[in-house]
Protein backbone atom coordinates (compact mmCIF):
# COMPACT_ATOMS: atom_id res chain seq x y z
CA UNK A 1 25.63 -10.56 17.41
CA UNK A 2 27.01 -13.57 16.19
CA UNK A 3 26.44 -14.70 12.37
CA UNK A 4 24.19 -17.96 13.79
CA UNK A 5 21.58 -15.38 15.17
CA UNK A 6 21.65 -13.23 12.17
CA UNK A 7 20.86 -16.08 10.14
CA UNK A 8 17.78 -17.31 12.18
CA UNK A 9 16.65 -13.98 12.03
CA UNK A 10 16.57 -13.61 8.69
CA UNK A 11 14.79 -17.08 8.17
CA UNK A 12 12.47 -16.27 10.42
CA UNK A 13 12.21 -12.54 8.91
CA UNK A 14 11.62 -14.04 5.21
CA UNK A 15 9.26 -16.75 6.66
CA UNK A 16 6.92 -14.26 7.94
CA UNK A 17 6.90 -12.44 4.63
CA UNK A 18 6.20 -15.48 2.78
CA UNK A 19 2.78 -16.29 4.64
CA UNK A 20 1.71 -13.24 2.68
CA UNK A 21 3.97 -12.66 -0.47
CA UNK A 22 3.82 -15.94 -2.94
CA UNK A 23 6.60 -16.82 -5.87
CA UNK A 24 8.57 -13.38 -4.81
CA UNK A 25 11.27 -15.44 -3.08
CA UNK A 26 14.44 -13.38 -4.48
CA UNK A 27 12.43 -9.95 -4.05
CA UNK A 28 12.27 -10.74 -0.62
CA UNK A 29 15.65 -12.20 -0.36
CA UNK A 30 17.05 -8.28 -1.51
CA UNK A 31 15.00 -6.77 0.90
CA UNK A 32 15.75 -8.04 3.93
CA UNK A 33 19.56 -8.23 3.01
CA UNK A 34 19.61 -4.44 2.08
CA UNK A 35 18.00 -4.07 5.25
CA UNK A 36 20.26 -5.61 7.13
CA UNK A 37 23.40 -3.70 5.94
CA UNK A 38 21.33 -0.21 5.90
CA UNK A 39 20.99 -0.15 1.98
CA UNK A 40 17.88 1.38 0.68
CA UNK A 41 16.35 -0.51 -2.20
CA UNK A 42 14.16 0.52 -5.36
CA UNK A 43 11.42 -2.08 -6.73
CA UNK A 44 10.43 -2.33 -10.44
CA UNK A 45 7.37 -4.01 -11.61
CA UNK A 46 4.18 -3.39 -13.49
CA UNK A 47 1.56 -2.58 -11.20
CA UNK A 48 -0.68 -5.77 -9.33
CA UNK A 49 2.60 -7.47 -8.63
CA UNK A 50 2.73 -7.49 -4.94
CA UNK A 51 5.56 -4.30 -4.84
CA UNK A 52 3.47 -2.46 -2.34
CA UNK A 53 2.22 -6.01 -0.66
CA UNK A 54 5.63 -6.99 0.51
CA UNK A 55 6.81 -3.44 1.83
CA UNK A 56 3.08 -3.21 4.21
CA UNK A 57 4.27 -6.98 5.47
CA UNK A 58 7.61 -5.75 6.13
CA UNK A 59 6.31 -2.59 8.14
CA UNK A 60 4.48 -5.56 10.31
CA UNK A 61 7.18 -8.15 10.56
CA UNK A 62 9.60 -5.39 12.18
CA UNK A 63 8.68 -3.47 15.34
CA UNK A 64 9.63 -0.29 14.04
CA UNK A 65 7.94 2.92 12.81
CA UNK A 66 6.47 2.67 9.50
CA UNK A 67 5.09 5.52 6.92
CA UNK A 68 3.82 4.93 3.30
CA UNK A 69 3.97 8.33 0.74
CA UNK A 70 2.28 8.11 -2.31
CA UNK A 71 4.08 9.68 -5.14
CA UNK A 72 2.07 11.64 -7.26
CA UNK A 73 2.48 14.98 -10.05
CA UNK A 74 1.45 17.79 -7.50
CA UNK A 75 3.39 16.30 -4.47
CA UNK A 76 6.07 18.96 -3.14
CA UNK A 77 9.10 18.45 -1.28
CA UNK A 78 7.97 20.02 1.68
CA UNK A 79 4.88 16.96 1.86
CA UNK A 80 7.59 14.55 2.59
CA UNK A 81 10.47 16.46 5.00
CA UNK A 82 8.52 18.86 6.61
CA UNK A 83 8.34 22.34 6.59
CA UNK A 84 8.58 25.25 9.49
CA UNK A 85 5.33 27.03 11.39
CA UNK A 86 5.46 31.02 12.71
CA UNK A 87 3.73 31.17 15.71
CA UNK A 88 2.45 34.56 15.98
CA UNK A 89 1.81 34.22 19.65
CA UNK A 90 5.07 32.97 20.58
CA UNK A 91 6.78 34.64 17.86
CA UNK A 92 8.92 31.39 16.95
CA UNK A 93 8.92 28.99 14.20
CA UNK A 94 8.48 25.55 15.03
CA UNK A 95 9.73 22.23 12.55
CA UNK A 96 6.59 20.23 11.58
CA UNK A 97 8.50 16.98 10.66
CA UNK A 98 6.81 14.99 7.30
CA UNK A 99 6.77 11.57 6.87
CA UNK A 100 10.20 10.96 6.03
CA UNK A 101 11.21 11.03 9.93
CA UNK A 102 10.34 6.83 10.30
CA UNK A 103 12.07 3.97 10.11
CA UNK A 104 11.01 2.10 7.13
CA UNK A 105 9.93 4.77 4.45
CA UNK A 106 7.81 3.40 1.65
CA UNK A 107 7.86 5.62 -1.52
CA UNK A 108 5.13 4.63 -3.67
CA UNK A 109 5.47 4.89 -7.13
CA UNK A 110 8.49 7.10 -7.14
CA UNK A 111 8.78 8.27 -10.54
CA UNK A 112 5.18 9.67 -10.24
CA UNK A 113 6.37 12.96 -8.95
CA UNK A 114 8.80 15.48 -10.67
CA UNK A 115 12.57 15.88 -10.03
CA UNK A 116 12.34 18.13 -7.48
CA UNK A 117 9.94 15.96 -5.29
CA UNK A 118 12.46 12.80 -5.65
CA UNK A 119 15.54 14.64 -4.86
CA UNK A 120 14.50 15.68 -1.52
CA UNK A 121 15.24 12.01 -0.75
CA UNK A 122 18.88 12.99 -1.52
CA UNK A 123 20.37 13.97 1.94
CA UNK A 124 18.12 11.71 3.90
CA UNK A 125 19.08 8.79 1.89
CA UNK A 126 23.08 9.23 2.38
CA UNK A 127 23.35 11.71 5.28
CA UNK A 128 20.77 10.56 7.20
CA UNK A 129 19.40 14.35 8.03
CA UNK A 130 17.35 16.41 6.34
CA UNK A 131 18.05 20.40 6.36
CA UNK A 132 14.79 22.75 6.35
CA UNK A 133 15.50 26.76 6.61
CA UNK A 134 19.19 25.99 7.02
CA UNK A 135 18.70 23.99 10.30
CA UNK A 136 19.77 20.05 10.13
CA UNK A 137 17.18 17.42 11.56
CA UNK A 138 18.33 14.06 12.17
CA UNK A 139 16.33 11.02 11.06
CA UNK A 140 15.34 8.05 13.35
CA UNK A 141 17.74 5.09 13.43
CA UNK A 142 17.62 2.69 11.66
CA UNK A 143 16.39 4.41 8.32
CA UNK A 144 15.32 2.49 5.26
CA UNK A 145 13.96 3.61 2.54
CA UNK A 146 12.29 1.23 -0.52
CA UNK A 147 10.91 2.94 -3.35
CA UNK A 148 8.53 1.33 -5.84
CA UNK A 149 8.31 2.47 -10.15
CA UNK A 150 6.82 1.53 -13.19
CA UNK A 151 8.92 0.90 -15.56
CA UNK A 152 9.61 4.16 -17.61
CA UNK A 153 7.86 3.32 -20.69
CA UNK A 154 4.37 3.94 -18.83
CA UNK A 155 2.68 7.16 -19.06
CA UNK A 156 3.34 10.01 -16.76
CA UNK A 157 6.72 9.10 -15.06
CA UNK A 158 9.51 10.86 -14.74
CA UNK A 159 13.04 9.08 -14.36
CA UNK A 160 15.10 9.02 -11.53
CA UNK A 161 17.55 11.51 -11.72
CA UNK A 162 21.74 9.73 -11.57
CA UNK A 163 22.16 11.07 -8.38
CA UNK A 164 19.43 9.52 -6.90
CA UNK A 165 19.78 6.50 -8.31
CA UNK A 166 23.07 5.84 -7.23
CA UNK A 167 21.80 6.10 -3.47
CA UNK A 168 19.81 3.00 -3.83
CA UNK A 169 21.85 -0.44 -3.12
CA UNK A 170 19.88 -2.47 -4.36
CA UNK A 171 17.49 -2.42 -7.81
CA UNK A 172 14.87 -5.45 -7.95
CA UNK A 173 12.89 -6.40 -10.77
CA UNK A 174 9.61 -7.64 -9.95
CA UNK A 175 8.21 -10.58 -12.57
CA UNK A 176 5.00 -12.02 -12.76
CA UNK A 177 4.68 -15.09 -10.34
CA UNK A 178 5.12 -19.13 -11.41
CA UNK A 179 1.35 -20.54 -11.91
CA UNK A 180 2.27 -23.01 -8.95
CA UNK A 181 2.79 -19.18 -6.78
CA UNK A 182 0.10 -17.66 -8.69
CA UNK A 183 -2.51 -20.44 -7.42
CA UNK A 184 -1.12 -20.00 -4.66
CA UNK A 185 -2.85 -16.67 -4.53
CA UNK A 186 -6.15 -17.49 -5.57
CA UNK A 187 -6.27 -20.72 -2.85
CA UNK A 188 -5.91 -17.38 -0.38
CA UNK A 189 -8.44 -15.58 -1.53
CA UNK A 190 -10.73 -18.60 -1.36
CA UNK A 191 -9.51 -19.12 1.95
CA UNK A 192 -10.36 -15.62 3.27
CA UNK A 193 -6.91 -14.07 3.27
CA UNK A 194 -7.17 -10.76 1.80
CA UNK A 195 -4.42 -8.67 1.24
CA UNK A 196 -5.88 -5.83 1.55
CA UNK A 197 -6.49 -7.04 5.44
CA UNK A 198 -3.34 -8.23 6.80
CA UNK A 199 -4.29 -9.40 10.09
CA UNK A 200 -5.59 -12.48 8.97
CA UNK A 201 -2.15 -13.83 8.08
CA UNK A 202 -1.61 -13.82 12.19
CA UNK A 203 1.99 -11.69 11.45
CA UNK A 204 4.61 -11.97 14.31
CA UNK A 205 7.16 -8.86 14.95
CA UNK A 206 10.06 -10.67 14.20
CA UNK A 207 12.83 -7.58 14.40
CA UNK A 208 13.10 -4.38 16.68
CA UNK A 209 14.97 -1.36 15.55
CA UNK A 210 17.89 -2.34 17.93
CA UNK A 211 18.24 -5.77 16.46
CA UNK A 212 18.38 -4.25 13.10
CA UNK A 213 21.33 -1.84 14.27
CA UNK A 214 23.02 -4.81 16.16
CA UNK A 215 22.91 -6.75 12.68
CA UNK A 216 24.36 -4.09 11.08
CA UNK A 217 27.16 -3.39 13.72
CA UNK A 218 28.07 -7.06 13.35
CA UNK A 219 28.56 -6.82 9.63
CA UNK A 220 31.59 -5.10 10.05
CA UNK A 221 32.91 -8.32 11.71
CA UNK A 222 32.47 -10.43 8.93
CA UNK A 223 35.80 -11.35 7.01
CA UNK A 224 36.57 -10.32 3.35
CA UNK A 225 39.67 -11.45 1.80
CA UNK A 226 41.95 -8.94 0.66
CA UNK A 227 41.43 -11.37 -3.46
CA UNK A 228 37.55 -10.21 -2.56
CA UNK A 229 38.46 -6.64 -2.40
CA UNK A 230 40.50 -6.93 -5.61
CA UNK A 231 37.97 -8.95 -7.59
CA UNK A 232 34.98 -6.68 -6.36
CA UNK A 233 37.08 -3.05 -7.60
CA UNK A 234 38.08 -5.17 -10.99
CA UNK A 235 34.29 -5.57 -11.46
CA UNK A 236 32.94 -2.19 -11.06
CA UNK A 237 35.96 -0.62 -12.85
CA UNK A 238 35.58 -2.87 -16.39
CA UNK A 239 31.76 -0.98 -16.02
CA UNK A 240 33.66 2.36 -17.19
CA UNK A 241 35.53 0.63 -20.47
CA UNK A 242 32.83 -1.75 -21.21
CA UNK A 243 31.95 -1.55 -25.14
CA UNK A 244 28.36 -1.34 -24.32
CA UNK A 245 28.68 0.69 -21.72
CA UNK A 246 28.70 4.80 -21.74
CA UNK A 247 28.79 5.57 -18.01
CA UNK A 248 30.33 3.09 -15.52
CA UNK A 249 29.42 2.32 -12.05
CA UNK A 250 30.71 4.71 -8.97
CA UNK A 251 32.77 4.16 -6.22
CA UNK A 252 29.78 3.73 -4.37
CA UNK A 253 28.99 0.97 -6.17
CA UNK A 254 31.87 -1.25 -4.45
CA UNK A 255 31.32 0.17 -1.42
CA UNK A 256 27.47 -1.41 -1.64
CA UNK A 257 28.76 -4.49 -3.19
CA UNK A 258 30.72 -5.54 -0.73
CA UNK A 259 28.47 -4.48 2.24
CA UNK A 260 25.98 -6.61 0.39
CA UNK A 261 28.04 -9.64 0.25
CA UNK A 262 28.78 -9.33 4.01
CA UNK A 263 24.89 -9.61 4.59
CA UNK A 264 24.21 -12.23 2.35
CA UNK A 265 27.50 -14.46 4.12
CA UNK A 266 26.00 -13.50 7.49
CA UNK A 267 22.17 -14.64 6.29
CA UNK A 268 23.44 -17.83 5.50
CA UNK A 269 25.71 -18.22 8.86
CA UNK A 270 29.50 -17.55 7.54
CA UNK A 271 31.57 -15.34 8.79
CA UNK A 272 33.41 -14.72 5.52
CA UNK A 273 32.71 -13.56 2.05
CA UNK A 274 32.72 -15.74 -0.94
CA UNK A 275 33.01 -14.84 -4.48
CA UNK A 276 30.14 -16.25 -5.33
CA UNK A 277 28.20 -13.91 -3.10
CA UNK A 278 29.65 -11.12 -4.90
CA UNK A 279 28.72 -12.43 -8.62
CA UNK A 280 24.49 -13.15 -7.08
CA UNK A 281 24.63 -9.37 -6.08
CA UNK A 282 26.19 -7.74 -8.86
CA UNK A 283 22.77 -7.14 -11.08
CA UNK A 284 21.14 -5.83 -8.00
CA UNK A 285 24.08 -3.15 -7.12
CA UNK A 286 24.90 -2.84 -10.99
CA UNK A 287 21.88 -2.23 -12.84
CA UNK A 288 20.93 0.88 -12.21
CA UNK A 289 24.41 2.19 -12.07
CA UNK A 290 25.38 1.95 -15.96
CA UNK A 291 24.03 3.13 -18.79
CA UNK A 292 23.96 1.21 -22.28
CA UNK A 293 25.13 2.81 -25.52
CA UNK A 294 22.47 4.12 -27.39
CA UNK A 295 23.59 1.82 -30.99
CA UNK A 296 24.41 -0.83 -28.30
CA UNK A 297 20.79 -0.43 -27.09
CA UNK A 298 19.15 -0.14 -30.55
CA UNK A 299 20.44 -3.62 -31.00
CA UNK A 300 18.96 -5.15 -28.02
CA UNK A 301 21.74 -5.08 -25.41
CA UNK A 302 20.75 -4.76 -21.46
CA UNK A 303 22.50 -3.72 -18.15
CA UNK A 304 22.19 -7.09 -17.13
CA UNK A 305 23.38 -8.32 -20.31
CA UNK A 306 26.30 -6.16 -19.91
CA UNK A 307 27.20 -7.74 -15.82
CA UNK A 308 27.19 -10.95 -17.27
CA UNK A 309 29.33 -10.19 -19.64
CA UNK A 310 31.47 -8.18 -17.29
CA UNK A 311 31.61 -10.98 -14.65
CA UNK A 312 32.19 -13.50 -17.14
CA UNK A 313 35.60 -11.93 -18.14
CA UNK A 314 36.47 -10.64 -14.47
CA UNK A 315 38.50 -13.82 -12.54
CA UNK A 316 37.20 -14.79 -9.56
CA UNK A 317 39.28 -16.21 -6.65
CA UNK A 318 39.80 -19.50 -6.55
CA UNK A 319 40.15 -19.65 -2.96
């Protein structure tokens, strides 16, 4: 597929998303570009934001199987893989798969549910399987997971585990809309568009699952300078000897950056990476990667007061 299509796509993809989702432009913009390059993504927002809205609209927009699991305290592991049935009769187990086995996986307030619950997202997240009673089940392709939290501060979460944060390309923060977005909203409601019923927003399927898996064959295509390479491992590597920092960014890390950057040049038409692609993405692939030292943190400092920091030192290529 040649860049020019994947950039109408994704204009017509966000365009679609926008008849329902007001003043969320850059949530939507991380979304359909982690999408695109088979990153999963994890939204963080107080609740009423629209979080859940845009990931329903999404299931709509793409012709593709779509399951939403609600994290909650008592939810087990099994609930979302699957688990085996004896057949007395027949005397043969059988795999009941869970909801996980879908395209587009919404999990709903993540850090609801104890460790145990979110790590079962583990090997379906980078493997693309999940193993039940030693047997390996593939999952549907393409797979895409987007997870929704509170922020940790709220009662009764738990955080993500490293490990499971690290699988996640992509970490969005949700803010509350502009008041030209927010009466945007309200001008809906008078209008009769509920959100809670999204057929009256007349939603068109805009991608199938093979278009997504073209799009993300033809990523591969687009061009990244060998400078790009060096400027995106200087980046992630000052994250592991930054003075505010205590625990740097992963190998992965660069791998998702620059996958990133190829979507974003393709959603705009080019056919090569520029540095400025990289330095947009690096909050979203960096943020949830580091952690801040605690005195650093008593004093006010942020991850994404740290990245700006980082990129502002790191030289880009000029050319």
């Amino acid at each position: 597929m040649e860049v020019t299509q994947i950039a109408e796509l994704y204009e017509r993809t966000t365009g679609e998303i926008g008849k329902v989702l007001a003043g969320q432009e850059e949530l939507v913009e991380g979304v359909v570009l982690a999408l695109f390059c088979e990153g999963h993504v994890l939204i963080e927002g107080v609740p009423g934001l629209g979080k859940t809205l845009l990931v329903n609209t999404l299931g709509r927009v793409i012709d593709c199987g779509f399951k939403r699991v609600q994290f909650t305290p008592d939810l087990m592991p099994s609930d979302l893989t699957g688990h085996s049935m004896f057949h007395l009769g027949e005397q043969r187990f059988e795999f009941i798969p869970g909801p996980i086995f879908t395209n587009l996986l919404l999990a709903d307030e993540i850090n609801r549910a104890p460790a145990k619950t979110q790590s079962a997202l583990l090997e379906a997240m980078q493997e693309l399987q999940v193993t039940i009673d030693g047997h390996s089940h593939r999952l549907p392709r393409p797979f895409f997971t987007m997870a929704t939290q509170n922020p940790l501060e709220q009662e009764g979460t738990y955080p993500l585990p490293e490990a499971q944060l690290d699988r996640f390309m992509f970490k969005l923060l949700v803010d509350y809309p502009s008041p030209d977005a927010e009466r945007r909203i309200l001008r809906d409601c008078t209008e009769g568009k509920n959100s809670r019923n999204l057929d009256n927003y007349n939603l068109q399927p805009v991608l199938s699952t093979a278009n997504i898996q073209e799009i993300q064959q033809s990523l591969n295509s687009v061009i990244v300078e060998p400078s790009l390479i060096n400027y995106i491992a200087n980046i992630v590597s000052r994250t592991r000897d930054w003075h505010s920092v205590s625990v740097g960014a992963s190998p992965r890390a660069g791998v998702n950056l620059l996958q990133a950057a190829r979507s974003m040049a393709a959603s705009e038409g080019r056919n090569f990476v520029a540095p400025d692609d990289v330095k947009s993405l690096a909050p979203w692939v960096l943020r949830h990667r580091i952690r801040i030292r605690a005195d650093a943190e008593i004093e006010g400092a942020t991850a994404d007061d740290a990245i700006q920091e980082i990129l502002a030192t790191v030289e880009a290529p000029r050319k």
